[in-house]
N, C-alpha and C. Protein backbone atom coordinates (compact mmCIF):
# COMPACT_ATOMS: atom_id res chain seq x y z
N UNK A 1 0.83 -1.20 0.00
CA UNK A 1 0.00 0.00 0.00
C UNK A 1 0.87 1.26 0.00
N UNK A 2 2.45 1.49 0.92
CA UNK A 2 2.58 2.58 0.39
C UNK A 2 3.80 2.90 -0.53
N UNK A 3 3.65 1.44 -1.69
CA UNK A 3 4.28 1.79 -2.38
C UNK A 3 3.51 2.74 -3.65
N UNK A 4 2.19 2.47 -3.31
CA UNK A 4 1.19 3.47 -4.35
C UNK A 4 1.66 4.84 -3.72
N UNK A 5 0.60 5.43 -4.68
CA UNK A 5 0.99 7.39 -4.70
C UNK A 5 0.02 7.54 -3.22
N UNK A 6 -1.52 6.68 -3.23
CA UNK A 6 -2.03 7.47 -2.39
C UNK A 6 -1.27 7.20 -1.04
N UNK A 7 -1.20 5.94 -0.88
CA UNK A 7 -0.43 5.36 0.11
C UNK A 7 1.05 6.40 0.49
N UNK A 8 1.94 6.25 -0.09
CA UNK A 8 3.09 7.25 0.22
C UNK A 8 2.87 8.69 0.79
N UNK A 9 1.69 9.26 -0.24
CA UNK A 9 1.19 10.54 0.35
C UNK A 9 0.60 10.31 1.40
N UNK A 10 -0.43 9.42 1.84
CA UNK A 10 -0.80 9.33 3.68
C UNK A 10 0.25 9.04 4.23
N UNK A 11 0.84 8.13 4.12
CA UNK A 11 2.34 8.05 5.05
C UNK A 11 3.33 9.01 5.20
N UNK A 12 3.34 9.65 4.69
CA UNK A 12 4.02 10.98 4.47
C UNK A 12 3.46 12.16 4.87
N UNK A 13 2.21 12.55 5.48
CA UNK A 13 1.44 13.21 5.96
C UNK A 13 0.67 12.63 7.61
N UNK A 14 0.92 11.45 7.81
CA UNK A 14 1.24 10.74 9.08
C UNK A 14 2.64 11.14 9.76
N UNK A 15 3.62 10.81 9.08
CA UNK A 15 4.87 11.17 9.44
C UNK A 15 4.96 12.95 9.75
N UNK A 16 4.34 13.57 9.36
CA UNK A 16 4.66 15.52 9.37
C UNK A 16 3.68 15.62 11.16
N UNK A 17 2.51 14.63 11.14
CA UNK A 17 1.76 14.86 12.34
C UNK A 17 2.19 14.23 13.80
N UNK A 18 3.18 13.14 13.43
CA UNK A 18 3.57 12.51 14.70
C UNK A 18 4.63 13.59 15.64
N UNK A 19 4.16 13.94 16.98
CA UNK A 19 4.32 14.70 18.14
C UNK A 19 5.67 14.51 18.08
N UNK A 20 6.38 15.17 18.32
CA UNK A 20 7.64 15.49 18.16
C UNK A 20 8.51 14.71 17.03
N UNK A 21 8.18 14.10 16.63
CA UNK A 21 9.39 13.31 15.38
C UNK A 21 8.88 13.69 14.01
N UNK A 22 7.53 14.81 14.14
CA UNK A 22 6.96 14.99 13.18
C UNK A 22 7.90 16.17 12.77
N UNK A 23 8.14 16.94 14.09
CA UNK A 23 8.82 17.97 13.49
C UNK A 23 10.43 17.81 13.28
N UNK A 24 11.08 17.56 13.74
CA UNK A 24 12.22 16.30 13.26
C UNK A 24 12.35 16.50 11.79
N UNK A 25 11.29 15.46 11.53
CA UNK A 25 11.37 15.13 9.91
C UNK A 25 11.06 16.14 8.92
N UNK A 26 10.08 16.95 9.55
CA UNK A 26 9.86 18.23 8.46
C UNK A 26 10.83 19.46 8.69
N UNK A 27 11.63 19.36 9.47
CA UNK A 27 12.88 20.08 9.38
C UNK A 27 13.58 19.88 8.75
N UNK A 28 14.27 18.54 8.39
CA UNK A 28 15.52 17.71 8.05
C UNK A 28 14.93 17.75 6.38
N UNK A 29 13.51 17.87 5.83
CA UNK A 29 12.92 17.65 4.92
C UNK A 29 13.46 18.92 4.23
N UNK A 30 12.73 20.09 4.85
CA UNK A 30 12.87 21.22 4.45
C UNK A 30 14.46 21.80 4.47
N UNK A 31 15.27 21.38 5.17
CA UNK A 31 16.81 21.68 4.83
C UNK A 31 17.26 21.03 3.65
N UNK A 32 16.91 19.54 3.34
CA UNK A 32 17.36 18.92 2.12
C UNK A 32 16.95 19.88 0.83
N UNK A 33 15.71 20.57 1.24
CA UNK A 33 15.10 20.82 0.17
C UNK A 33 15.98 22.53 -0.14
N UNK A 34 16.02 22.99 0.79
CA UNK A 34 16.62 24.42 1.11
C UNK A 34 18.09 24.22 0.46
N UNK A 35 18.71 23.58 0.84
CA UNK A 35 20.00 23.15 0.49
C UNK A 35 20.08 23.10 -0.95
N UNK A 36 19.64 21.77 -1.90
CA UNK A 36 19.57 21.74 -2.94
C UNK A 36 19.06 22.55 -3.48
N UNK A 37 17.81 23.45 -2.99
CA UNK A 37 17.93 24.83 -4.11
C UNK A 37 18.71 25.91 -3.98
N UNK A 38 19.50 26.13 -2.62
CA UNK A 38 20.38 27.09 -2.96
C UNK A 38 21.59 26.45 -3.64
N UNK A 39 21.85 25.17 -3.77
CA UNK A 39 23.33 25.20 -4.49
C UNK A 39 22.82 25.35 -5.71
N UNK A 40 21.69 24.67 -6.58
CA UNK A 40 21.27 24.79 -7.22
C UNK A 40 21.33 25.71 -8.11
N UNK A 41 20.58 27.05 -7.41
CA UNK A 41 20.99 28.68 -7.70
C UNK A 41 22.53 29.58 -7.90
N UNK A 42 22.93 28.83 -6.65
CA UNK A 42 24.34 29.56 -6.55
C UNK A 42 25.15 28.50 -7.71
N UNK A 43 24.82 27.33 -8.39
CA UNK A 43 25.70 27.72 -9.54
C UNK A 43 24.98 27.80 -10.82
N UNK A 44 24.21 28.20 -11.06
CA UNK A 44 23.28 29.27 -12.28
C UNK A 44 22.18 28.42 -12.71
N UNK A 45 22.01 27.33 -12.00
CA UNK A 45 20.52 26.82 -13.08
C UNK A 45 19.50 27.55 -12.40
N UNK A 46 18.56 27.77 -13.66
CA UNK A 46 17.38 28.88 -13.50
C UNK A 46 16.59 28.11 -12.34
N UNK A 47 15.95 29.27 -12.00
CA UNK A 47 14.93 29.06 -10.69
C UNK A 47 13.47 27.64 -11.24
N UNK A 48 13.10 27.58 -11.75
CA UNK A 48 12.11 26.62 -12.22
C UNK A 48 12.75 25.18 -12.03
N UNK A 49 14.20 25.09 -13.00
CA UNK A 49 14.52 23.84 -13.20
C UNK A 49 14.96 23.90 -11.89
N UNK A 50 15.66 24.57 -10.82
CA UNK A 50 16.04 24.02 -9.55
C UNK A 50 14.76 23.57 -8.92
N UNK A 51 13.43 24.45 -9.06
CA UNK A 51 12.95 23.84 -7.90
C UNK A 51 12.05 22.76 -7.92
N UNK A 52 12.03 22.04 -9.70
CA UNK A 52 11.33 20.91 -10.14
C UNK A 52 12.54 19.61 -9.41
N UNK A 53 13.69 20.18 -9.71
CA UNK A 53 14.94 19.22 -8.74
C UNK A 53 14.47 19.08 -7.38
N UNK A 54 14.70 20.75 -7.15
CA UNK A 54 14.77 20.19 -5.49
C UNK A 54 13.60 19.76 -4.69
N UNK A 55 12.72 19.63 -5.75
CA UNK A 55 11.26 19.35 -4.67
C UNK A 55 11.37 17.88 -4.64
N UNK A 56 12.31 16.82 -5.26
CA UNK A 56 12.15 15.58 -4.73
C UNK A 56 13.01 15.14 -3.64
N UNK A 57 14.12 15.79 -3.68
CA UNK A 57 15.67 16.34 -2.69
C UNK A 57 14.79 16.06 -1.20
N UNK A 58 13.47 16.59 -1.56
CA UNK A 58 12.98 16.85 0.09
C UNK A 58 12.36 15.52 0.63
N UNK A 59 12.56 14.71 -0.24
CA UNK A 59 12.17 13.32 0.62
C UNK A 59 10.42 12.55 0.87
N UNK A 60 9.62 14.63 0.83
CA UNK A 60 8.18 13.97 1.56
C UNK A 60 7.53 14.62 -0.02
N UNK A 61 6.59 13.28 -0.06
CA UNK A 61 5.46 13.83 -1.00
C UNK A 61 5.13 15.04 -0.37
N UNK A 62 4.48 15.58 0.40
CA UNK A 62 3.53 16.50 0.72
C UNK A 62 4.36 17.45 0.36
N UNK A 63 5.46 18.10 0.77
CA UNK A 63 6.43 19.10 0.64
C UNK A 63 6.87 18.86 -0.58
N UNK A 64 7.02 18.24 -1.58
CA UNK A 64 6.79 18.01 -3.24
C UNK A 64 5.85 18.34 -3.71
N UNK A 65 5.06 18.34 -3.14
CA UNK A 65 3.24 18.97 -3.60
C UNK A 65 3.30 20.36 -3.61
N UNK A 66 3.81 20.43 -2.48
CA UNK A 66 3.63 22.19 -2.51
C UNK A 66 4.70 22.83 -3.32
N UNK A 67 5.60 22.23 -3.23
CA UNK A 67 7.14 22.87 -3.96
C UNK A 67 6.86 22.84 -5.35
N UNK A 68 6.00 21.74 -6.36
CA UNK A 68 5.48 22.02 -7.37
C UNK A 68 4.52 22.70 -7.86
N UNK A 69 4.13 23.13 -6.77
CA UNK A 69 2.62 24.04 -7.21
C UNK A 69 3.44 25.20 -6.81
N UNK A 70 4.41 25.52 -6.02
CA UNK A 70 4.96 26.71 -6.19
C UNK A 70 5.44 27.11 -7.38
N UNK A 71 6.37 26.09 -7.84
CA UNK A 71 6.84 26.38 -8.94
C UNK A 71 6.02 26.15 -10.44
N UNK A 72 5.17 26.05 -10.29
CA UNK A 72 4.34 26.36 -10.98
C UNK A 72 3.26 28.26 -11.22
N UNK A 73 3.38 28.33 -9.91
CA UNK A 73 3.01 30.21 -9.78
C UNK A 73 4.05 30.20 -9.97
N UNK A 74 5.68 30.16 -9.85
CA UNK A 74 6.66 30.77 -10.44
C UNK A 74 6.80 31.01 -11.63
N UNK A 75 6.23 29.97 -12.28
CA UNK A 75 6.59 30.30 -13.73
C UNK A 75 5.10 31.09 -14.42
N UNK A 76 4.71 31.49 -13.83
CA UNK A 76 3.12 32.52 -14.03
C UNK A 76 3.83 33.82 -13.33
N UNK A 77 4.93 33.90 -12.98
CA UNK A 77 5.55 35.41 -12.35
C UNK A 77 5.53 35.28 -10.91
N UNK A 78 4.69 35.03 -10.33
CA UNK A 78 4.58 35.05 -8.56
C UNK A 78 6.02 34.73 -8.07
N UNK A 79 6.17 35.52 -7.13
CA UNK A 79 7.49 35.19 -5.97
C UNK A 79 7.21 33.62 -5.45
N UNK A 80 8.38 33.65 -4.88
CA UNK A 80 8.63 31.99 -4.67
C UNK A 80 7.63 31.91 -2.83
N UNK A 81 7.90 32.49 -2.47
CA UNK A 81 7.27 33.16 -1.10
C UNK A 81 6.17 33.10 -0.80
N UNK A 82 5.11 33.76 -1.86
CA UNK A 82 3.62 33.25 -1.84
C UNK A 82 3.36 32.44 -1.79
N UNK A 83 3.54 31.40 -2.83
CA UNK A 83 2.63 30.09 -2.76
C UNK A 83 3.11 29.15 -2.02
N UNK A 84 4.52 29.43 -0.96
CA UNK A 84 4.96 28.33 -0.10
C UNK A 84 4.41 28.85 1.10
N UNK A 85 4.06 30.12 0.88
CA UNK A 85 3.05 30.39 2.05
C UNK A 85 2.12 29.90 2.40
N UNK A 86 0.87 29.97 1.16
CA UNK A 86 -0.18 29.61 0.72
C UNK A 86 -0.28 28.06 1.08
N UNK A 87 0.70 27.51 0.94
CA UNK A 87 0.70 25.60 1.49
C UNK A 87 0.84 25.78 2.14
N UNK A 88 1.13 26.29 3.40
CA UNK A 88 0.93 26.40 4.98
C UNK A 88 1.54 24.77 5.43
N UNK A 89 3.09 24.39 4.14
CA UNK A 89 3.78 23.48 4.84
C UNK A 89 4.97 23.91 5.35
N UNK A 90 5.19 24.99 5.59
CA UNK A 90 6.51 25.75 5.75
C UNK A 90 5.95 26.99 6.90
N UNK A 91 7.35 27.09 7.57
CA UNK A 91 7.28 27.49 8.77
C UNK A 91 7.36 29.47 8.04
N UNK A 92 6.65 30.25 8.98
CA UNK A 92 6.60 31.12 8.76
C UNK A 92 7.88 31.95 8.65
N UNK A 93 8.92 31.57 9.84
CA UNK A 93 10.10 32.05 9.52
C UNK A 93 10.80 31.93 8.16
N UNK A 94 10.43 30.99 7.47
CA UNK A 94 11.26 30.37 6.37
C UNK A 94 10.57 31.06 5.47
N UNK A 95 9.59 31.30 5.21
CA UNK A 95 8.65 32.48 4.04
C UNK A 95 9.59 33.53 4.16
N UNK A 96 9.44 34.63 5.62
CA UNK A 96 9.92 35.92 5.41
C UNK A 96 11.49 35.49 5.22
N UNK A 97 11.67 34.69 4.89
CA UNK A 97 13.67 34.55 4.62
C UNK A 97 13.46 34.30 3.74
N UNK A 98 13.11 33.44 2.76
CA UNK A 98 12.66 33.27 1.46
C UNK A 98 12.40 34.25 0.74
N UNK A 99 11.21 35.29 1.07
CA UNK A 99 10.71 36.55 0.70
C UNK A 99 12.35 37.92 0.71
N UNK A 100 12.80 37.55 2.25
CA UNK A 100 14.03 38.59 2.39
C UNK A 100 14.91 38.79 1.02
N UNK A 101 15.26 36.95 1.02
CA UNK A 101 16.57 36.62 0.02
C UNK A 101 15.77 37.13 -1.41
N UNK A 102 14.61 36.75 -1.64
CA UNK A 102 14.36 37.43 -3.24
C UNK A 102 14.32 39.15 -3.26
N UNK A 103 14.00 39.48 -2.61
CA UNK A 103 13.93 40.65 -2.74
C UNK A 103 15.63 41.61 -2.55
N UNK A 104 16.19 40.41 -2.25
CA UNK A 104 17.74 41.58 -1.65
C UNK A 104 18.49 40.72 -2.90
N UNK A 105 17.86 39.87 -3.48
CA UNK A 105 18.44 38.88 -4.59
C UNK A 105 19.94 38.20 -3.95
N UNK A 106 19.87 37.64 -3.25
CA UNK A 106 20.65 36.78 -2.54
C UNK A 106 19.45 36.03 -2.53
N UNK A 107 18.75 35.10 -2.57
CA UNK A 107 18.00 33.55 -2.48
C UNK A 107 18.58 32.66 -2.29
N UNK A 108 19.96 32.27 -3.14
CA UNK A 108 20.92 31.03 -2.86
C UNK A 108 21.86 31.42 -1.72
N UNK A 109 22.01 32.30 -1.24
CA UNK A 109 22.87 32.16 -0.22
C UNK A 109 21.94 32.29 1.15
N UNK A 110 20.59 32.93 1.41
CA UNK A 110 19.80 32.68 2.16
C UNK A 110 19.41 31.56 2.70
N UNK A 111 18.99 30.32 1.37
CA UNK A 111 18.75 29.18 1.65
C UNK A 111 19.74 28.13 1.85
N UNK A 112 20.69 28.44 1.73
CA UNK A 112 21.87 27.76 2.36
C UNK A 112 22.14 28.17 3.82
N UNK A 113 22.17 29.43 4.34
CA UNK A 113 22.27 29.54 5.96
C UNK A 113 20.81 29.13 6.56
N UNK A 114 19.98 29.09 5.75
CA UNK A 114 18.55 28.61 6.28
C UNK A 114 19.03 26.67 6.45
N UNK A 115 18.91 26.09 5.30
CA UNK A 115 19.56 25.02 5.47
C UNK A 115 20.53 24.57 6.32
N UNK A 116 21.91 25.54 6.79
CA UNK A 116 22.41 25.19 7.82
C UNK A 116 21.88 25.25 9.47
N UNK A 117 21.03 26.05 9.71
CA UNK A 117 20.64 26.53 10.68
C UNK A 117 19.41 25.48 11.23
N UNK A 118 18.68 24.99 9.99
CA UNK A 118 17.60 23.96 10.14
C UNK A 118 18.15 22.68 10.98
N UNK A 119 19.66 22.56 9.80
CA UNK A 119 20.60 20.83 10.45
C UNK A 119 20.40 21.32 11.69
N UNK A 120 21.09 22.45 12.16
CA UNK A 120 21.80 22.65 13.48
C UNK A 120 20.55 22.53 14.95
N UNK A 121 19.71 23.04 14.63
CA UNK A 121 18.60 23.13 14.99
C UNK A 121 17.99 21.50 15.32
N UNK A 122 17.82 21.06 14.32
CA UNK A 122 17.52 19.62 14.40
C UNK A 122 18.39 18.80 15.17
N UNK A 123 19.07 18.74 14.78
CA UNK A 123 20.85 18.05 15.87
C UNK A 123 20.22 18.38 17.19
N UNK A 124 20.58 19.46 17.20
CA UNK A 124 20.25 19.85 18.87
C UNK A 124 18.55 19.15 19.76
N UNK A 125 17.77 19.22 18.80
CA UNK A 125 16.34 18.56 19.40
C UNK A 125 16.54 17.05 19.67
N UNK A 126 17.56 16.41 18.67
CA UNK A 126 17.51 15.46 18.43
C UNK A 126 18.42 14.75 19.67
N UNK A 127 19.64 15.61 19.74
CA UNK A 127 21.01 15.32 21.15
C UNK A 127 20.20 15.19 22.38
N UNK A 128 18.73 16.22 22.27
CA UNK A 128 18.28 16.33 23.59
C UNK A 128 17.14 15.54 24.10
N UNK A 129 16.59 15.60 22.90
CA UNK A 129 15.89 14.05 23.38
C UNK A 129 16.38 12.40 23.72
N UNK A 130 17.88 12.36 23.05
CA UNK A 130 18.54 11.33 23.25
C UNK A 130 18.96 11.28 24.99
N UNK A 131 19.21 12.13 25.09
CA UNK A 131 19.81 12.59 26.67
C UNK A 131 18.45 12.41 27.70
N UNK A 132 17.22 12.67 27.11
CA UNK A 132 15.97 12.55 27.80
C UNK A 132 15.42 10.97 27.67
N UNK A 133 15.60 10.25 26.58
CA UNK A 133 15.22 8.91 26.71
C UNK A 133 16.11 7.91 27.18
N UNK A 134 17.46 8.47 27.72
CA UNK A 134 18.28 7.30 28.12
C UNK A 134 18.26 7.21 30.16
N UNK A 135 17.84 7.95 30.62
CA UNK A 135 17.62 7.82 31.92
C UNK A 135 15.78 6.75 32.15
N UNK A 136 15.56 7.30 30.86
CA UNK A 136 13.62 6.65 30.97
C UNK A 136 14.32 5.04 30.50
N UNK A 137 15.32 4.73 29.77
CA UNK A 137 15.50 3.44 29.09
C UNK A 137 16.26 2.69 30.64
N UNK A 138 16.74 3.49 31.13
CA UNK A 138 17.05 2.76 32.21
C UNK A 138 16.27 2.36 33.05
N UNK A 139 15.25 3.17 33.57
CA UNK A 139 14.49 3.13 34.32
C UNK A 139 13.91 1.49 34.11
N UNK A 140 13.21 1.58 32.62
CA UNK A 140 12.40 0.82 31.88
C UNK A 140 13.27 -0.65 32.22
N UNK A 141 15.05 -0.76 31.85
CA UNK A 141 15.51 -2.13 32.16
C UNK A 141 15.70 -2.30 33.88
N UNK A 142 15.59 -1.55 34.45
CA UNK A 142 15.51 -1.88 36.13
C UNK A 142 14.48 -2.56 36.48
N UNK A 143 13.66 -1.88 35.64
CA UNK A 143 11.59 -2.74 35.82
C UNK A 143 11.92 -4.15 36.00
N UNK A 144 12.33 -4.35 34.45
CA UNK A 144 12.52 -5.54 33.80
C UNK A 144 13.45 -6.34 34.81
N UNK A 145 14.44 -5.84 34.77
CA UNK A 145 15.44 -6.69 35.89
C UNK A 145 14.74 -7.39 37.13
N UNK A 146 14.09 -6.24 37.67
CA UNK A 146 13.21 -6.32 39.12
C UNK A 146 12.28 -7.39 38.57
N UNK A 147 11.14 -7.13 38.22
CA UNK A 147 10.61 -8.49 37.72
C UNK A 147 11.04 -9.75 37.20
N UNK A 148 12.34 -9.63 36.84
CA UNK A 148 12.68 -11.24 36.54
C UNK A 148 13.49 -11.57 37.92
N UNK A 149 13.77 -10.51 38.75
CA UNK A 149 14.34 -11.30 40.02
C UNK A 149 13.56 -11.61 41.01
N UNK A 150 12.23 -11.18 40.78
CA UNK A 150 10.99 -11.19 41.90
C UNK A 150 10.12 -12.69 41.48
N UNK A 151 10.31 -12.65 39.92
CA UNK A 151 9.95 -14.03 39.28
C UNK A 151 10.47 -15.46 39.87
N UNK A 152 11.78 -15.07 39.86
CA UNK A 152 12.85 -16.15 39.84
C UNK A 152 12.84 -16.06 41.62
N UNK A 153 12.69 -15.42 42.38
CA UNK A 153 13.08 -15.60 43.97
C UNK A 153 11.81 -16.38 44.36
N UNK A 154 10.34 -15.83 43.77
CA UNK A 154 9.16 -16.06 44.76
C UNK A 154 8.96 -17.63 44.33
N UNK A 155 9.13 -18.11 43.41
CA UNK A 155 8.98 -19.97 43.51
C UNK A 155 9.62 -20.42 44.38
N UNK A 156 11.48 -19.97 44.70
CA UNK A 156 11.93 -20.42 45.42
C UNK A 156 11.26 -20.34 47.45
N UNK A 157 11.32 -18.99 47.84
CA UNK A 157 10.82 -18.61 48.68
C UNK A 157 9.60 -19.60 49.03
N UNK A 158 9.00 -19.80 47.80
CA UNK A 158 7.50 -20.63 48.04
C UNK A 158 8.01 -22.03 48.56
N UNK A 159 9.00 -22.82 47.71
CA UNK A 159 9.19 -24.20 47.92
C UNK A 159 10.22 -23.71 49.29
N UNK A 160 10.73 -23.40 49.61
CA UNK A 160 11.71 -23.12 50.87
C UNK A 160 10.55 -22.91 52.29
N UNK A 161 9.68 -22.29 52.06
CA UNK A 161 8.49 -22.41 53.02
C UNK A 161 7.80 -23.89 53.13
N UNK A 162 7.62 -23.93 51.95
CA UNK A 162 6.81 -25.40 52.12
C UNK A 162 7.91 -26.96 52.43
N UNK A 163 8.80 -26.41 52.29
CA UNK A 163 10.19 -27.97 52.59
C UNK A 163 10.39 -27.75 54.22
């Protein structure tokens, strides 16, 4: 099932909603995607053909959806800014930087410190939740421990009473 289109696109729109790993992934999505269109730019292929490239770069159907329908008002004249607005799959910060870089015509070098800043960003959520689930993973094998020694003592205890 999700090797079909509809299938991939629900799974891929499951994945953007799951509580914290949702945003994870639509970070790491949107940097791949940020990335490949600023190198894209910064070494001269026109804005259209980069962003028919980089909208698969990003990994998620859904954020391919929108990145083609952007670039599609792009090539009708519209700024790149609007219609990634308009999909309301992109974080508002990333519009007015998007919007900044076209208008100061720097775009490729915008979306490259956007792209770096996304990794960095992500890393860090990611270091800190690691640091937050390894005291809970312990916890979790002490359980476990405790119950297999409470398992293993109380038969004995039982036959040691009854001998």
């Amino acid at each position: 099932y999700f090797q079909s289109a509809d299938g991939a696109r629900n799974l891929d729109k499951w994945k953007l909603k799951v509580p914290i790993l949702g945003g994870i992934l639509q970070n790491l999505a949107v940097a791949r995607f940020c990335r490949m269109l600023g190198t894209l730019l910064k070494n001269g292929v026109p804005i259209l053909q980069s962003l028919r490239i980089a909208k698969d770069a990003s990994g998620n159907v859904i954020l391919a959806e929108a990145i083609g329908n952007a670039a599609d008002n792009v090539s009708s004249g519209q700024s790149l800014a609007v219609p990634l607005r308009s999909s309301g799959q992109f974080s508002r910060d990333l519009i007015e930087m998007i919007a900044v870089g076209e208008e100061a015509n720097n775009l490729e070098n915008v979306l490259i410190g956007v792209a770096d800043n996304l990794e960095r960003r992500t890393s860090r959520r990611i270091d800190t939740g690691v640091r937050l689930l390894e005291p809970l993973l312990l916890l979790v094998m002490a359980t476990i421990v405790t119950f297999v020694i409470v398992a293993l003592l109380v038969p004995v205890m039982t036959m040691s009473k009854n001998a």
